[in-house]
Protein backbone atom coordinates (compact mmCIF):
# COMPACT_ATOMS: atom_id res chain seq x y z
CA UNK A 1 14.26 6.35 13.98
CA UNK A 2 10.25 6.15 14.62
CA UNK A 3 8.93 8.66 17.33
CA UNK A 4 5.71 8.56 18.81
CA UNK A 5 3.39 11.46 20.03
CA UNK A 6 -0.04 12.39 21.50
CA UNK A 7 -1.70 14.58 20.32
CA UNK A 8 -4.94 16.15 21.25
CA UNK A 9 -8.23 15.60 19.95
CA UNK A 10 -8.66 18.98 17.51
CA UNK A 11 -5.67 17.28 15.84
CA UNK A 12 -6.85 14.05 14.84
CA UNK A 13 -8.01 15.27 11.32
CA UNK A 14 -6.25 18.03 10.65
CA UNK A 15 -3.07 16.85 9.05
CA UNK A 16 -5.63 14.27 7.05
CA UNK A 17 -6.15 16.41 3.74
CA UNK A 18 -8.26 15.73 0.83
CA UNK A 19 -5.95 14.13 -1.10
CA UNK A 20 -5.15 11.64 1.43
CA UNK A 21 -8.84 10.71 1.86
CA UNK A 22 -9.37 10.89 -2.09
CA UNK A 23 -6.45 8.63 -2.62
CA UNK A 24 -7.98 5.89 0.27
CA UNK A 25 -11.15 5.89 -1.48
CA UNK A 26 -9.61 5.74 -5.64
CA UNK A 27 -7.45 2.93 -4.16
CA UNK A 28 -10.43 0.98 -2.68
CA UNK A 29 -12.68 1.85 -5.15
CA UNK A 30 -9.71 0.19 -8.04
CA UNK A 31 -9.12 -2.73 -5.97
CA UNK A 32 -12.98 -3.57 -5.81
CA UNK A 33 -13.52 -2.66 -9.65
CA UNK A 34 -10.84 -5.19 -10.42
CA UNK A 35 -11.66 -7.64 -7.79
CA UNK A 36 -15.48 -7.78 -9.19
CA UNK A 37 -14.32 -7.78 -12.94
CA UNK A 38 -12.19 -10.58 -12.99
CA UNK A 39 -15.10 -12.29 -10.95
CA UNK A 40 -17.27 -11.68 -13.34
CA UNK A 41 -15.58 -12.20 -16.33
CA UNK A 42 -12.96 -14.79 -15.42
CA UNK A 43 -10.38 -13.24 -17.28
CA UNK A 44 -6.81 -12.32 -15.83
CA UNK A 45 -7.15 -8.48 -15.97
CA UNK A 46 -4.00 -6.69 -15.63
CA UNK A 47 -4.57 -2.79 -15.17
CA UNK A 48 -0.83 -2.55 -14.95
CA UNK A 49 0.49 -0.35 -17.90
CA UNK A 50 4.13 -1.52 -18.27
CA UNK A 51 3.05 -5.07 -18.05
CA UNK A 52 0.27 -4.02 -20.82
CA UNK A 53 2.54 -2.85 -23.04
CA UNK A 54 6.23 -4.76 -22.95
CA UNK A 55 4.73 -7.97 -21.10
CA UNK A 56 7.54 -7.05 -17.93
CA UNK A 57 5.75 -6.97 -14.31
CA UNK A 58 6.42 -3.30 -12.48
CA UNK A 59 7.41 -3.56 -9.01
CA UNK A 60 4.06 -3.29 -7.63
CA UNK A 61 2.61 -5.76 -10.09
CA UNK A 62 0.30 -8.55 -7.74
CA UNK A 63 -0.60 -4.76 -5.61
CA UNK A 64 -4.29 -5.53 -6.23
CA UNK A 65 -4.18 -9.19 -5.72
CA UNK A 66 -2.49 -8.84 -2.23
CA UNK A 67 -4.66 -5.97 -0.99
CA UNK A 68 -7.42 -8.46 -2.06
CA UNK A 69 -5.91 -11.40 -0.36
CA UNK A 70 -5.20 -9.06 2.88
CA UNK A 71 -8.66 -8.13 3.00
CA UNK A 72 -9.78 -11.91 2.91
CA UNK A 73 -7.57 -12.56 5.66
CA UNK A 74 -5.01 -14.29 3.90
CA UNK A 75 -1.32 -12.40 5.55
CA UNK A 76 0.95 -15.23 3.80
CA UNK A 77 -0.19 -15.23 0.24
CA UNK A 78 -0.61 -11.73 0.08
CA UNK A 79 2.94 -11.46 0.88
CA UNK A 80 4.12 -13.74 -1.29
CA UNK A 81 1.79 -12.05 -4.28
CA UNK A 82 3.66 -8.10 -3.60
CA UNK A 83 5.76 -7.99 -0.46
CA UNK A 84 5.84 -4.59 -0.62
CA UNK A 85 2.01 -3.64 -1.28
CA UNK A 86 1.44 -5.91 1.63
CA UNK A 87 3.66 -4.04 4.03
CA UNK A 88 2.42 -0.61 3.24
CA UNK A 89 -1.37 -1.52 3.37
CA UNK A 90 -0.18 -3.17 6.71
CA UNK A 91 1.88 -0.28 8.12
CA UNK A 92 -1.17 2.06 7.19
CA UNK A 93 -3.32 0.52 8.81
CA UNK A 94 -1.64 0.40 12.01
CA UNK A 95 -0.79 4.07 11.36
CA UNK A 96 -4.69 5.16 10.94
CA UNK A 97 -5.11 2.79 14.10
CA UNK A 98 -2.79 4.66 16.24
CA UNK A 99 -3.67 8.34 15.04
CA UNK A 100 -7.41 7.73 14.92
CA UNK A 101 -7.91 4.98 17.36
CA UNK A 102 -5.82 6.19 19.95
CA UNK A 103 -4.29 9.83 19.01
CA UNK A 104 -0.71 8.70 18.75
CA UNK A 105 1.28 10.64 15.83
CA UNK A 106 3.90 8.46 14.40
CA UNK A 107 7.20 10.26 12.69
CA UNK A 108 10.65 10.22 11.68
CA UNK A 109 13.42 12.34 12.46
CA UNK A 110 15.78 11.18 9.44
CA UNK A 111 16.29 13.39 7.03
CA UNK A 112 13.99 13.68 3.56
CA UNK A 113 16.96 12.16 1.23
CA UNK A 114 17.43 9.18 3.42
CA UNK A 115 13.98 8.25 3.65
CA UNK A 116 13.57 8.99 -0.36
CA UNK A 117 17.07 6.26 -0.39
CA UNK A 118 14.73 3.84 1.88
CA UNK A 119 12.10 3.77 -0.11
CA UNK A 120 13.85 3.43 -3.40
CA UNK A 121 15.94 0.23 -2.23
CA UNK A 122 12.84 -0.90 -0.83
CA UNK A 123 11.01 -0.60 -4.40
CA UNK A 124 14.05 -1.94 -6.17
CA UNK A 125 14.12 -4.95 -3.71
CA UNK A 126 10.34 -5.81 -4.31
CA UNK A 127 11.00 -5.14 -7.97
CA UNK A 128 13.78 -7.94 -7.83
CA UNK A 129 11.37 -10.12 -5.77
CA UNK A 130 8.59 -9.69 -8.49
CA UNK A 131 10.90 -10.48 -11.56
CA UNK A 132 12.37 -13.26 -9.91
CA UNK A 133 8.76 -15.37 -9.04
């Protein structure tokens, strides 16, 4: 399912494209905007629009408070906050580890429709998780 490669050093950064860094540093950036907001004012910020508007959590609702509680160390209630948010930060991290660190590509031979499937049950699971708490 998961296939590993080496690859050499002039490929390390090529396949990493602007977006990808962008995206790393608008995610950060959110996270610590949020993080030092709600410090600062005490409130309960949401920046969640569907929770905004009809009061009903999305399925990555609890995203920013379990990449904050991941950063502090804190594996167990960062799962329990978003499941799913916790995995992915999780799984890219070992991914950047293994490409960066170490120059081992990590893939997947199934086809595009299957992993789109995957990652829709996957959402839909974490949505039921997050409705249910």
């Amino acid at each position: 399912m998961i296939h590993f490669r080496r690859v050499p050093r002039s490929e390390y950064f090529q396949p990493m494209t602007p977006g990808w860094i962008l995206g790393v540093i608008f995610f950060v950036s959110a996270v610590l905007s949020a993080f030092f907001f709600n410090r600062a004012s005490g409130s309960d910020f949401t920046v969640c629009p569907l929770k905004l508007a009809t009061g009903i959590p999305c399925p990555l609702c609890g995203g920013t408070t379990a990449s904050l509680l991941l950063a502090g160390g804190d594996v167990r209630a960062a799962v329990m906050a978003n499941p799913l948010v916790t995995g992915a930060l999780l799984s890219y991290a070992l991914w950047c580890l293994l490409w960066l660190g170490f120059g081992i590509r990590a893939g997947t031979r199934l086809p595009s429709p299957l992993v789109t499937a995957l990652i829709l049950l996957l959402l839909a699971l974490n949505w039921a998780y997050i409705l249910t708490k």
